[in-house]
N, C-alpha and C. Protein backbone atom coordinates (compact mmCIF):
# COMPACT_ATOMS: atom_id res chain seq x y z
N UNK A 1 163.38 181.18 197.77
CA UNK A 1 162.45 180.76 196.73
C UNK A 1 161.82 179.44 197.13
N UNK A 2 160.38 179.15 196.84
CA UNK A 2 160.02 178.20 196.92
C UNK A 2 159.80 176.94 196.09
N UNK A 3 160.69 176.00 196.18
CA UNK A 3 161.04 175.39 195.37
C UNK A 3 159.45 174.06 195.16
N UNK A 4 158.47 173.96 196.01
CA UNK A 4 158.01 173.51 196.04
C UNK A 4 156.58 173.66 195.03
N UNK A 5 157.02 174.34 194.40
CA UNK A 5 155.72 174.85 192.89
C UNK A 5 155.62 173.82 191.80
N UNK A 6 156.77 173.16 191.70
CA UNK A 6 156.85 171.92 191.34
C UNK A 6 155.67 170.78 191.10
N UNK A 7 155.47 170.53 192.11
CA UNK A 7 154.95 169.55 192.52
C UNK A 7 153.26 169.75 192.01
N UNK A 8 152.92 170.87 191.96
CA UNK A 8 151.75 171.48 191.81
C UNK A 8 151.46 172.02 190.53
N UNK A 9 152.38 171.79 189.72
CA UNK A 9 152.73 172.47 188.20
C UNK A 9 151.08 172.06 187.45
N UNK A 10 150.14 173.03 187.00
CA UNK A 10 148.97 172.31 185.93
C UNK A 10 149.62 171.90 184.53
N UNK A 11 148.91 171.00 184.42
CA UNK A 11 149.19 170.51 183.10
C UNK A 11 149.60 171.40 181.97
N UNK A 12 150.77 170.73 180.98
CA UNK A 12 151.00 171.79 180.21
C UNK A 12 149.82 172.45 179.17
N UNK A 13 149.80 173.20 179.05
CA UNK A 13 148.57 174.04 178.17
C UNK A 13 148.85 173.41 176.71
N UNK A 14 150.38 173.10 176.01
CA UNK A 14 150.40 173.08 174.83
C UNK A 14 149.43 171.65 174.53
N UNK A 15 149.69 170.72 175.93
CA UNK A 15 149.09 169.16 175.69
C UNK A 15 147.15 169.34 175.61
N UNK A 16 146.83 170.34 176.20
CA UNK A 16 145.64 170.53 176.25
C UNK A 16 145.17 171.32 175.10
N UNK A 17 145.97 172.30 174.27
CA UNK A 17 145.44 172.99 172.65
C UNK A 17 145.47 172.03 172.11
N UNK A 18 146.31 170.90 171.84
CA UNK A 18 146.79 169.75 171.32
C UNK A 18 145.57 168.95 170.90
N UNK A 19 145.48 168.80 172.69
CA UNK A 19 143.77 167.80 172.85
C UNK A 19 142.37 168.19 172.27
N UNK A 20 142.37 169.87 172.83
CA UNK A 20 141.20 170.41 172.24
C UNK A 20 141.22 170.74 170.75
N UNK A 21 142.24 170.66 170.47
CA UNK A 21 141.90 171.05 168.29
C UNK A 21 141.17 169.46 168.17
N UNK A 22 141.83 168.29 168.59
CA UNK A 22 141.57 167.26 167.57
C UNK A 22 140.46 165.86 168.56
N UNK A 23 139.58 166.76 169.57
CA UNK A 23 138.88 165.55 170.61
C UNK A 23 137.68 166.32 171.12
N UNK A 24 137.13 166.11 171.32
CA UNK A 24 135.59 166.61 172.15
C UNK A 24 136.18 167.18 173.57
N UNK A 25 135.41 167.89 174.13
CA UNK A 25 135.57 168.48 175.56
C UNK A 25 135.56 167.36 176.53
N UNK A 26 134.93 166.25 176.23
CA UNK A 26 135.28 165.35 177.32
C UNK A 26 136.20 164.61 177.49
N UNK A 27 136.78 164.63 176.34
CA UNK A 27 137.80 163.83 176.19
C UNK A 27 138.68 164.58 176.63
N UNK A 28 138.98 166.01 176.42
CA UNK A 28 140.03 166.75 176.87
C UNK A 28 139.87 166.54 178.37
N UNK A 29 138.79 167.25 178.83
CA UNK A 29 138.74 166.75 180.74
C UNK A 29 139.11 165.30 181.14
N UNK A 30 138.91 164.17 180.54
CA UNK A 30 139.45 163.64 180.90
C UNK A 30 141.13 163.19 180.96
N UNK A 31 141.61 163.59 179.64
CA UNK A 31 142.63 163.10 179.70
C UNK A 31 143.56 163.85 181.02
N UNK A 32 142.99 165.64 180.41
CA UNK A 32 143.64 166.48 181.89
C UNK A 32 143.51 166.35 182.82
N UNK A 33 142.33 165.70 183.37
CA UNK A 33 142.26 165.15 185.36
C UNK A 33 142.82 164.38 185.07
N UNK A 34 143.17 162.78 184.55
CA UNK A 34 143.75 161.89 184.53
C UNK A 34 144.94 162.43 184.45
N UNK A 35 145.63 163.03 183.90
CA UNK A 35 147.25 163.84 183.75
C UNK A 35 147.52 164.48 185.39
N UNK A 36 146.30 165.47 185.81
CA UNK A 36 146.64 166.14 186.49
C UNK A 36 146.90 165.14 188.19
N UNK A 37 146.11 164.25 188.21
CA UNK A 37 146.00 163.71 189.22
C UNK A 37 147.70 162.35 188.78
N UNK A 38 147.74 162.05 187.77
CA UNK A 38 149.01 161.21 187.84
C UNK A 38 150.56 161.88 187.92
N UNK A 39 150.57 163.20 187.28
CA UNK A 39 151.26 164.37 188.01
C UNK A 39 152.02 164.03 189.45
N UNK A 40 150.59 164.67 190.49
CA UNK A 40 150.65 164.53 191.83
C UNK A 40 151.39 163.21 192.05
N UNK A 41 150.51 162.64 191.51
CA UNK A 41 150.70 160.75 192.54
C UNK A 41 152.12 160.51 192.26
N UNK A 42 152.48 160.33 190.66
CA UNK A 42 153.78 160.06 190.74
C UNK A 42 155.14 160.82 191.53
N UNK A 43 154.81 162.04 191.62
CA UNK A 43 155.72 162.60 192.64
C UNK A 43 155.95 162.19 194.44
N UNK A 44 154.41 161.78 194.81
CA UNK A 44 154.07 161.22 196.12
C UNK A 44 154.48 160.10 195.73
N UNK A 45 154.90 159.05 195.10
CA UNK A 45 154.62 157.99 195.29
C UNK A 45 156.49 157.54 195.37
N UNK A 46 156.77 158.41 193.99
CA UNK A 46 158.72 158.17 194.17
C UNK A 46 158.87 159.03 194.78
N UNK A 47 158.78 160.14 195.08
CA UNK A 47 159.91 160.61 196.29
C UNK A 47 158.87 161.41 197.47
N UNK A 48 158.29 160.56 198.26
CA UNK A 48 157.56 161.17 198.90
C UNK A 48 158.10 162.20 200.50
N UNK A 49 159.39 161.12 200.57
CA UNK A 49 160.08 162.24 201.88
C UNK A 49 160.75 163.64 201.00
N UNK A 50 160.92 163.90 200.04
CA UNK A 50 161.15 165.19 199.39
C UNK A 50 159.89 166.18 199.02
N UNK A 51 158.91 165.54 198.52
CA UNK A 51 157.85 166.97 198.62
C UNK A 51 157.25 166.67 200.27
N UNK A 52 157.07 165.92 201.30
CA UNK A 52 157.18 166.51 202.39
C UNK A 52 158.17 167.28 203.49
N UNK A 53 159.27 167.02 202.66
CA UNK A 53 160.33 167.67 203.69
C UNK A 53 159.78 169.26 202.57
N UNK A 54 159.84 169.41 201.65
CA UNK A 54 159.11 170.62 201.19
C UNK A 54 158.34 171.34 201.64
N UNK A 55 156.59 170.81 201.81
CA UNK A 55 156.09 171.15 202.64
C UNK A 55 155.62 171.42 203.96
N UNK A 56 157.13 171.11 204.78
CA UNK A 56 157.18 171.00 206.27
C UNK A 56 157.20 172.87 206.60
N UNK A 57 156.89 173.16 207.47
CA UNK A 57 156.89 174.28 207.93
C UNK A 57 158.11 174.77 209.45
N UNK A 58 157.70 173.50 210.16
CA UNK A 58 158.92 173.40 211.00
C UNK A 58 160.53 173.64 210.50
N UNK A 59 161.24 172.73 211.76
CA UNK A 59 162.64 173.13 211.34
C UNK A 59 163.10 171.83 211.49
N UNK A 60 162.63 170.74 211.42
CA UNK A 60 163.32 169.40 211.85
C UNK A 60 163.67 169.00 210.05
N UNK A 61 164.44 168.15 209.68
CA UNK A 61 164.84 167.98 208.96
C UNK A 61 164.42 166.76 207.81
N UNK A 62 163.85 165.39 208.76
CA UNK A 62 163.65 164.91 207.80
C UNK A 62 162.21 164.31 208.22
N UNK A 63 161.31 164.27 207.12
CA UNK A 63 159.69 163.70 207.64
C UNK A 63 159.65 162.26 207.95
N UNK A 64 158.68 162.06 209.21
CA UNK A 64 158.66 160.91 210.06
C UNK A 64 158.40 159.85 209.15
N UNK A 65 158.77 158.30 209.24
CA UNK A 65 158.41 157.81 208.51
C UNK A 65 156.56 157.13 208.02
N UNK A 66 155.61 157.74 209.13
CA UNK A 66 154.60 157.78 208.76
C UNK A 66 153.61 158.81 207.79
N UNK A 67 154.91 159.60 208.15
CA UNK A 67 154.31 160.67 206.71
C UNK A 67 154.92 160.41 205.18
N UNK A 68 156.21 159.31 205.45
CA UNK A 68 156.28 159.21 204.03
C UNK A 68 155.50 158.31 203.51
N UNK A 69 154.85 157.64 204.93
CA UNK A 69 154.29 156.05 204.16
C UNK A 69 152.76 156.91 203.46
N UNK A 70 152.31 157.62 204.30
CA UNK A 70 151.02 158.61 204.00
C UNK A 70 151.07 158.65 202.29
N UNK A 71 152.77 159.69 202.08
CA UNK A 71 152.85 160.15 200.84
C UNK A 71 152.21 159.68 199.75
N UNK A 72 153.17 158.33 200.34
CA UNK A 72 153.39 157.21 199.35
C UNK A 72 151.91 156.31 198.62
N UNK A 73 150.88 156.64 199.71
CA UNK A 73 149.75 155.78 199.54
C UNK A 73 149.02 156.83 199.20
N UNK A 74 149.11 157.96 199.21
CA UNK A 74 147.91 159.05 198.56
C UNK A 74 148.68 159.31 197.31
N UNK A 75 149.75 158.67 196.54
CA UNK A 75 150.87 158.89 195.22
C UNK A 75 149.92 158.14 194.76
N UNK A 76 150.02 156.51 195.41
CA UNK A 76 149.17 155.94 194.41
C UNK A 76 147.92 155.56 194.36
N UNK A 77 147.15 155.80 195.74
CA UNK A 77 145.64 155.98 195.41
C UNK A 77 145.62 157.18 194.01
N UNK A 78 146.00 158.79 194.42
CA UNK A 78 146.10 159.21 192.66
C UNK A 78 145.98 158.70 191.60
N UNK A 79 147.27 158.00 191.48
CA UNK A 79 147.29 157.03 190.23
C UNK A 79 146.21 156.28 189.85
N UNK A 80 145.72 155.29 190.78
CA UNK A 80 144.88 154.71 190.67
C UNK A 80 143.23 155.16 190.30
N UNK A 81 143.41 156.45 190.82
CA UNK A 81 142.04 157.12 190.59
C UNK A 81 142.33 157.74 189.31
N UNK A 82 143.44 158.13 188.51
CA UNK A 82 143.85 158.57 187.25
C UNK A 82 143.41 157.27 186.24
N UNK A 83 143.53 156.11 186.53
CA UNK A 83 143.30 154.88 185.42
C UNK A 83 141.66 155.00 185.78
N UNK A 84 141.39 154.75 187.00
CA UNK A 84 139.81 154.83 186.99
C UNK A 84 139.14 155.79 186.42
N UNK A 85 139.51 156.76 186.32
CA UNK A 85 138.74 158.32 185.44
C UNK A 85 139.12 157.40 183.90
N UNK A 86 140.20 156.90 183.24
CA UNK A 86 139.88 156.63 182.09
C UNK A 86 139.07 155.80 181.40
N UNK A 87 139.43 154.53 182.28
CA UNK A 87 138.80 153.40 182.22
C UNK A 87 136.98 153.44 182.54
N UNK A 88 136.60 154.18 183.75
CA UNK A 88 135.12 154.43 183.66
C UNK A 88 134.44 155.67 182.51
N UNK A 89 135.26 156.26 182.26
CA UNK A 89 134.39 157.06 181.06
C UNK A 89 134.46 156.66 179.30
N UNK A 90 134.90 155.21 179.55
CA UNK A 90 135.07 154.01 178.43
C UNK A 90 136.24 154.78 177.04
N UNK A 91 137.13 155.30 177.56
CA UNK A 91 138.46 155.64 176.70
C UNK A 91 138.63 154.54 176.35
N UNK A 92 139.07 153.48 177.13
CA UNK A 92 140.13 152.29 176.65
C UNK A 92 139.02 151.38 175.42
N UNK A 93 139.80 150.57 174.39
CA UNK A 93 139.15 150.72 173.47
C UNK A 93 138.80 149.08 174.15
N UNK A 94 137.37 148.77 174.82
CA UNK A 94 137.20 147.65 175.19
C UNK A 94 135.97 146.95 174.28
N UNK A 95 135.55 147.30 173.37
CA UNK A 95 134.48 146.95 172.11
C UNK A 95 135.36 147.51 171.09
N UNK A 96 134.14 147.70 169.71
CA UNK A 96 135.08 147.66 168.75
C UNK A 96 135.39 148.94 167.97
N UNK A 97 136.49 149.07 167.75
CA UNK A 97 137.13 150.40 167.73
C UNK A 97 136.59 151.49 166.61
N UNK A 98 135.71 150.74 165.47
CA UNK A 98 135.01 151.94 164.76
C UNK A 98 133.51 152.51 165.66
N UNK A 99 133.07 152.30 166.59
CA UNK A 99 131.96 152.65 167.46
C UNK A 99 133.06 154.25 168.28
N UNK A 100 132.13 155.60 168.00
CA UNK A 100 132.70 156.17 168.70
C UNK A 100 132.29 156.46 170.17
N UNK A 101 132.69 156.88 171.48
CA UNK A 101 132.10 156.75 172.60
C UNK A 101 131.35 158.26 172.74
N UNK A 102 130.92 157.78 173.57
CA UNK A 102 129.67 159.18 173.74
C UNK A 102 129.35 159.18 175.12
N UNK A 103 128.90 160.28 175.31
CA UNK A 103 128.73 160.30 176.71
C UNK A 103 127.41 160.68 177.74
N UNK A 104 126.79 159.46 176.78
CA UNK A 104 125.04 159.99 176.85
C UNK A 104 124.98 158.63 177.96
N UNK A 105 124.20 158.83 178.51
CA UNK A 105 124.15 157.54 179.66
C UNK A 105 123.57 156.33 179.78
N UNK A 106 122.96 156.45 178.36
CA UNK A 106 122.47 155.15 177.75
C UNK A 106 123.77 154.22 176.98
N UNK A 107 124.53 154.93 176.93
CA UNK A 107 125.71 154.24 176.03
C UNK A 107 126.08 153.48 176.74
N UNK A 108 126.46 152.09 176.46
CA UNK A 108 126.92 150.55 176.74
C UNK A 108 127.67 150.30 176.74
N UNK A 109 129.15 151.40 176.17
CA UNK A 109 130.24 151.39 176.20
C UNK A 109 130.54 152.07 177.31
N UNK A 110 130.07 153.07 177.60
CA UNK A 110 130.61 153.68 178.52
C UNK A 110 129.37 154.06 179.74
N UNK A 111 128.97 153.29 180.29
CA UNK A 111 127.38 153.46 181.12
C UNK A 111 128.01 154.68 182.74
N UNK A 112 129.56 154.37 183.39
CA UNK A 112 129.92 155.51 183.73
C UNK A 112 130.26 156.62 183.97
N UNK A 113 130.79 157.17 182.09
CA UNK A 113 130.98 158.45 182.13
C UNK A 113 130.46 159.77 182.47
N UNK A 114 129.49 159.71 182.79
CA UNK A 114 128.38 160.88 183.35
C UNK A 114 129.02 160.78 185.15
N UNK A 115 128.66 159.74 185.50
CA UNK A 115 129.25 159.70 186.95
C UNK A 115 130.67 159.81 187.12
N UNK A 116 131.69 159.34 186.30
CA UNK A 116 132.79 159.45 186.71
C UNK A 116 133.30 160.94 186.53
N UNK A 117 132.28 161.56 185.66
CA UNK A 117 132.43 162.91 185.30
C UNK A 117 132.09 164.04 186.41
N UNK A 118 131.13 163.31 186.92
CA UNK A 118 130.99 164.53 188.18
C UNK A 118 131.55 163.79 189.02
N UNK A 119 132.27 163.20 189.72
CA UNK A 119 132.74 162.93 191.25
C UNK A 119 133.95 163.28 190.95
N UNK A 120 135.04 163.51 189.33
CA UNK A 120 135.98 164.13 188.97
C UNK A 120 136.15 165.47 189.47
N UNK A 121 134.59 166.04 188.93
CA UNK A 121 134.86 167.26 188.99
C UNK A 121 134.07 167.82 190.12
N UNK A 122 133.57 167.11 191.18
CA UNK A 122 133.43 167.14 192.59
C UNK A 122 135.15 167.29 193.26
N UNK A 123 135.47 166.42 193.33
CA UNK A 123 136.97 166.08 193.26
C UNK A 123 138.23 167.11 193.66
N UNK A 124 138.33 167.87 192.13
CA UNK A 124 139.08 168.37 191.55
C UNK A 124 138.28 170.39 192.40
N UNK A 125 136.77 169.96 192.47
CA UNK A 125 136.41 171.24 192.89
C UNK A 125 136.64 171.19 194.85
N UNK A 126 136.75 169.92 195.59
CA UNK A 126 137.11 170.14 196.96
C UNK A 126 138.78 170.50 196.79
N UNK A 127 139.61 170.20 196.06
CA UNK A 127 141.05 169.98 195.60
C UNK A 127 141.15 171.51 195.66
N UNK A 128 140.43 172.27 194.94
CA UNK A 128 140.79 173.51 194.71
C UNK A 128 140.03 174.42 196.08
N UNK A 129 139.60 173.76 196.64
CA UNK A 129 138.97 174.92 198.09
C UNK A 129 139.68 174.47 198.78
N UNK A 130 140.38 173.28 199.06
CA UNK A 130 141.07 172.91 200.35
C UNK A 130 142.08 173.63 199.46
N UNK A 131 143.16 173.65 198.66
CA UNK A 131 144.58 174.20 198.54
C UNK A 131 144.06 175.70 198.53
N UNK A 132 143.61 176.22 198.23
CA UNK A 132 142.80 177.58 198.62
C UNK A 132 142.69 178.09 200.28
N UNK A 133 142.36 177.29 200.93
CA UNK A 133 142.06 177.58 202.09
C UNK A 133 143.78 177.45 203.03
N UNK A 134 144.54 176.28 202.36
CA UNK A 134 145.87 176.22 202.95
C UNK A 134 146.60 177.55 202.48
N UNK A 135 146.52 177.80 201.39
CA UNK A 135 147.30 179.42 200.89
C UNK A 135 146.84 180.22 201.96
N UNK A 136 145.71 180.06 201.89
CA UNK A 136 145.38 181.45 202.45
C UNK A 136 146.43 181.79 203.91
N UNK A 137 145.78 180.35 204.83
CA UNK A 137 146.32 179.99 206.28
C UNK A 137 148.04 180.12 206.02
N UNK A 138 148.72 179.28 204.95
CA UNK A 138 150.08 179.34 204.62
C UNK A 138 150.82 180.47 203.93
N UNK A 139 150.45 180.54 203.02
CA UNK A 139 150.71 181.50 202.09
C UNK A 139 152.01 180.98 201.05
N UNK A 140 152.13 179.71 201.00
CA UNK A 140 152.39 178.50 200.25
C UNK A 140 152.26 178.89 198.64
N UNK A 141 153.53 179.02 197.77
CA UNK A 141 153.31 179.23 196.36
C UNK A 141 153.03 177.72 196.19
N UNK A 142 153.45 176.84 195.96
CA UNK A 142 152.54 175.44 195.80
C UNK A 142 151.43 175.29 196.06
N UNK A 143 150.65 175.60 196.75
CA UNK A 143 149.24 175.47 197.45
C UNK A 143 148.35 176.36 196.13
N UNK A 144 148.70 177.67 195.94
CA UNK A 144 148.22 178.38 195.38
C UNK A 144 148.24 177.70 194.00
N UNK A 145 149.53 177.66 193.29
CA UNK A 145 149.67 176.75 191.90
C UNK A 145 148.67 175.13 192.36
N UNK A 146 148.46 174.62 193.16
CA UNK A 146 147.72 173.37 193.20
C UNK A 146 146.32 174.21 193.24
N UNK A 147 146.16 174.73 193.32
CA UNK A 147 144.73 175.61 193.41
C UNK A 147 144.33 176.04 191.92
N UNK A 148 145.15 176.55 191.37
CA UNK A 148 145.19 177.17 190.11
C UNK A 148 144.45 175.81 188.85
N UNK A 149 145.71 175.07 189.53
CA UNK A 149 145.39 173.68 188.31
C UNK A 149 143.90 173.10 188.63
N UNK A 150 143.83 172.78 189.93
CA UNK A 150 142.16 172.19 190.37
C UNK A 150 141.41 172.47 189.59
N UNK A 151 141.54 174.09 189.65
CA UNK A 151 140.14 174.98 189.37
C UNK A 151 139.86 174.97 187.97
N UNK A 152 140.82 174.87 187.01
CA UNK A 152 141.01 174.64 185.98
C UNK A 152 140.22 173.35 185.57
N UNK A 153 140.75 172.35 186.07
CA UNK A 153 140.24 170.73 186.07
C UNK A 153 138.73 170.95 186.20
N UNK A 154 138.47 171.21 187.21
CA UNK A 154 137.05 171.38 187.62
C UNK A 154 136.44 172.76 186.93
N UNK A 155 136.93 173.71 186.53
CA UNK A 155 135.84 174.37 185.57
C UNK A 155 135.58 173.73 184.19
N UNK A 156 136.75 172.74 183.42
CA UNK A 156 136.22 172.04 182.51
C UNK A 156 135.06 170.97 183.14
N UNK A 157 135.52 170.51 183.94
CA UNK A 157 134.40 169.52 184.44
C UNK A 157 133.21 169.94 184.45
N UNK A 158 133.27 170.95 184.91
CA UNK A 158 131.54 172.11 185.07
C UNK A 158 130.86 172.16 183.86
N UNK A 159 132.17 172.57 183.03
CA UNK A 159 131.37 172.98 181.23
C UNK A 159 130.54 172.05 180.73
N UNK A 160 131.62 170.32 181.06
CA UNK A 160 131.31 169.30 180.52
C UNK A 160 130.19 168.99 180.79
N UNK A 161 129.49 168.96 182.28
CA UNK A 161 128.68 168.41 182.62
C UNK A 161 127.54 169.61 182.34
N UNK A 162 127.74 170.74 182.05
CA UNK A 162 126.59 171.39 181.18
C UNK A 162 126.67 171.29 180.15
N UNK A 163 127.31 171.10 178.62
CA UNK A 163 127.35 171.52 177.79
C UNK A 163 128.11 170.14 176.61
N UNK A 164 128.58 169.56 177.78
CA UNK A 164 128.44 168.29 176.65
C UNK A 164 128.39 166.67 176.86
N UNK A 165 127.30 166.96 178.01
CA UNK A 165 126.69 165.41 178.51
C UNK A 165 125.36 165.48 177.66
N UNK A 166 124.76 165.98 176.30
CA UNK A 166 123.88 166.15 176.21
C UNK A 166 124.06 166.51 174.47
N UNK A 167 123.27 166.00 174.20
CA UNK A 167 123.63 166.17 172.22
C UNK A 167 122.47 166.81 171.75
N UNK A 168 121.29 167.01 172.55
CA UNK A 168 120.47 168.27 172.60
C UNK A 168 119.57 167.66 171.56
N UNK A 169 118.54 168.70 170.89
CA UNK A 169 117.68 167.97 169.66
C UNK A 169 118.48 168.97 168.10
N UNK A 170 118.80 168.43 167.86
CA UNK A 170 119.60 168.85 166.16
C UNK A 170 118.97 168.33 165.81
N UNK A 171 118.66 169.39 164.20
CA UNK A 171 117.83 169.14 163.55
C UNK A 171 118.66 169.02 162.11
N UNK A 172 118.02 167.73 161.72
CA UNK A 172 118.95 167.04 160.52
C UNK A 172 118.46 167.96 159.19
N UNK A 173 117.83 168.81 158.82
CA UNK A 173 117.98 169.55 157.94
C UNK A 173 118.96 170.40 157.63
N UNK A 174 118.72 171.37 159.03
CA UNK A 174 119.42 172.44 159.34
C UNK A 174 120.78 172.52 160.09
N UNK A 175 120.71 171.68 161.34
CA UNK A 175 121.49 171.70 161.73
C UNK A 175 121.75 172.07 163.15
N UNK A 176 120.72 172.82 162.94
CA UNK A 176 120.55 173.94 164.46
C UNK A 176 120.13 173.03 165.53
N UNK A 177 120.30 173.42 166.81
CA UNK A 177 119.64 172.80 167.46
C UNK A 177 118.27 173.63 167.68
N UNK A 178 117.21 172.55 168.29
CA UNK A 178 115.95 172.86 168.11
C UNK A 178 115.38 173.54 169.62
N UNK A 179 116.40 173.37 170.66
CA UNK A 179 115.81 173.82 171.94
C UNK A 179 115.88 175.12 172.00
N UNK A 180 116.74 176.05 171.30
CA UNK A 180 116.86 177.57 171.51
C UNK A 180 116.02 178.31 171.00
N UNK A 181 115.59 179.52 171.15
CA UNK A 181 114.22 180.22 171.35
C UNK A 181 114.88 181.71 170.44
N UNK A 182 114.14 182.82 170.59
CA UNK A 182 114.54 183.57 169.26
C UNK A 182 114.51 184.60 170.71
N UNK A 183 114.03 184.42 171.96
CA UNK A 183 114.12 185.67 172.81
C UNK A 183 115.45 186.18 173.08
N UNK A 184 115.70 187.61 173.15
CA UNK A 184 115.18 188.86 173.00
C UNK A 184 115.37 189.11 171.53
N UNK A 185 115.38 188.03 170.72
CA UNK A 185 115.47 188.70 168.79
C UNK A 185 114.59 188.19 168.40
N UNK A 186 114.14 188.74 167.21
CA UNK A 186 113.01 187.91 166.03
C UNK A 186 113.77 187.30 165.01
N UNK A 187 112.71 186.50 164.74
CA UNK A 187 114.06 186.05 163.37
C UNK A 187 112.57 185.67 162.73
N UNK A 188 113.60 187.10 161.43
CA UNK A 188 112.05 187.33 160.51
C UNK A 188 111.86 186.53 159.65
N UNK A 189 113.21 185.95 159.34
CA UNK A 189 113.54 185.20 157.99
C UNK A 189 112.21 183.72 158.25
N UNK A 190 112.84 183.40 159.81
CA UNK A 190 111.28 182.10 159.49
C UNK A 190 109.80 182.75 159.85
N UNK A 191 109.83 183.91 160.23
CA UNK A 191 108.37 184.47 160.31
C UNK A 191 108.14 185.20 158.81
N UNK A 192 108.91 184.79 157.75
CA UNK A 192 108.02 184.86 156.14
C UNK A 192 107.81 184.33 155.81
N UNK A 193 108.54 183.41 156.07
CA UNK A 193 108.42 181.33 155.69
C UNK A 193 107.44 181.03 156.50
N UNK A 194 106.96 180.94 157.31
CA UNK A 194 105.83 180.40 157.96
C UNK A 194 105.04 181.30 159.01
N UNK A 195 104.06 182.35 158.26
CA UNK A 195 103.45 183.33 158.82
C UNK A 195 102.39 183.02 159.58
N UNK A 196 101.64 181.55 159.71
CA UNK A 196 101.05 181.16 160.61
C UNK A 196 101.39 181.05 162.38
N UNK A 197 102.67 180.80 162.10
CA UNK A 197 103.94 181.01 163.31
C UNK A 197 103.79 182.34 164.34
N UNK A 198 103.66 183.18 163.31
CA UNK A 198 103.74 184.06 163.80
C UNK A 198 103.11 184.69 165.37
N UNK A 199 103.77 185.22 166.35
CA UNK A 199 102.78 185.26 167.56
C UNK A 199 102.84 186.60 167.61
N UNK A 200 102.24 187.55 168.56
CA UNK A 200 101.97 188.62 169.47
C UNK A 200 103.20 189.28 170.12
């Protein structure tokens, strides 16, 4: 058995229903890359000659000490890139705490979240083709589970950066937003209400 699935575990799902009932989609992506990437690091960072003697393929026994120092510094670059995903998409409450953050790119609270949002999920999308490409070559249940979680990370990232970097035109009567179009339906209800409207 490969004990090394571990290391690669995605975030628990219950922490992410958790997130998504009571936070916006960006907030969920972030907190989950930030989770997913402090995950990794902290495992690289405390015991880094154990998930490489894991992922050794050879037969020698214990990893050189330049691969633990490797470990050890890609544990906490992770980390470090886990506080930076929070801290640039203005989570931390650094103004004043009834202002909510948004993630429009004019916002002053948070003027990086758009960028820190895609190089995340740039990131998280090379994360998931390189452990992809090692399965394939390895055939590594860790590789595959680190693949699994990426893709995950980075398809929220995708959503986010379509679907909610952008607050669209809502319309304060109704409600609706105003950019969507009635093609391939009619909608008769406002072509009785305003029959001038009406086209061809």
């Amino acid at each position: 058995m490969d004990v090394s699935f571990f290391f690669f575990l995605p975030p628990p799902c219950l922490i992410a229903a958790i997130l998504m009932a009571s936070l916006k989609a960006f907030y969920v992506y972030t907190y989950v890359a930030s989770a997913w990437l402090a995950v990794q690091g902290f495992f690289l960072a405390t015991a880094p000659k154990f998930i490489v003697t894991l992922l050794l393929d050879d037969s020698r026994v214990q990893p050189t000490d330049i691969e633990a120092y490797l470990s050890r510094s890609l544990g906490l670059t992770l980390l470090a890139i886990a506080m930076l995903i929070i801290s640039l998409s203005g989570l931390l409450p650094l103004t004043s705490p009834t202002d909510a953050i948004s993630v429009e790119e004019t916002d002053a609270r948070a003027p990086y979240a758009v960028s820190a949002l895609l190089i995340t999920t740039l990131l998280h999308g090379a994360l998931a083709f390189y452990n992809y490409t090692c399965y394939v070559s390895t055939s590594q249940t860790a590789m595959a589970l680190g693949m699994v979680g990426s893709t995950i990370v980075a398809a929220t990232g995708v959503w986010c950066l379509l679907f909610a970097t952008d607050k669209g035109r809502i319309s304060r009567r109704t409600g609706a937003d105003k950019r969507t179009s009635g093609f391939p339906f009619k909608n008769t209800e406002a072509d009785k209400r305003h029959p001038e409207r009406k086209q061809l």
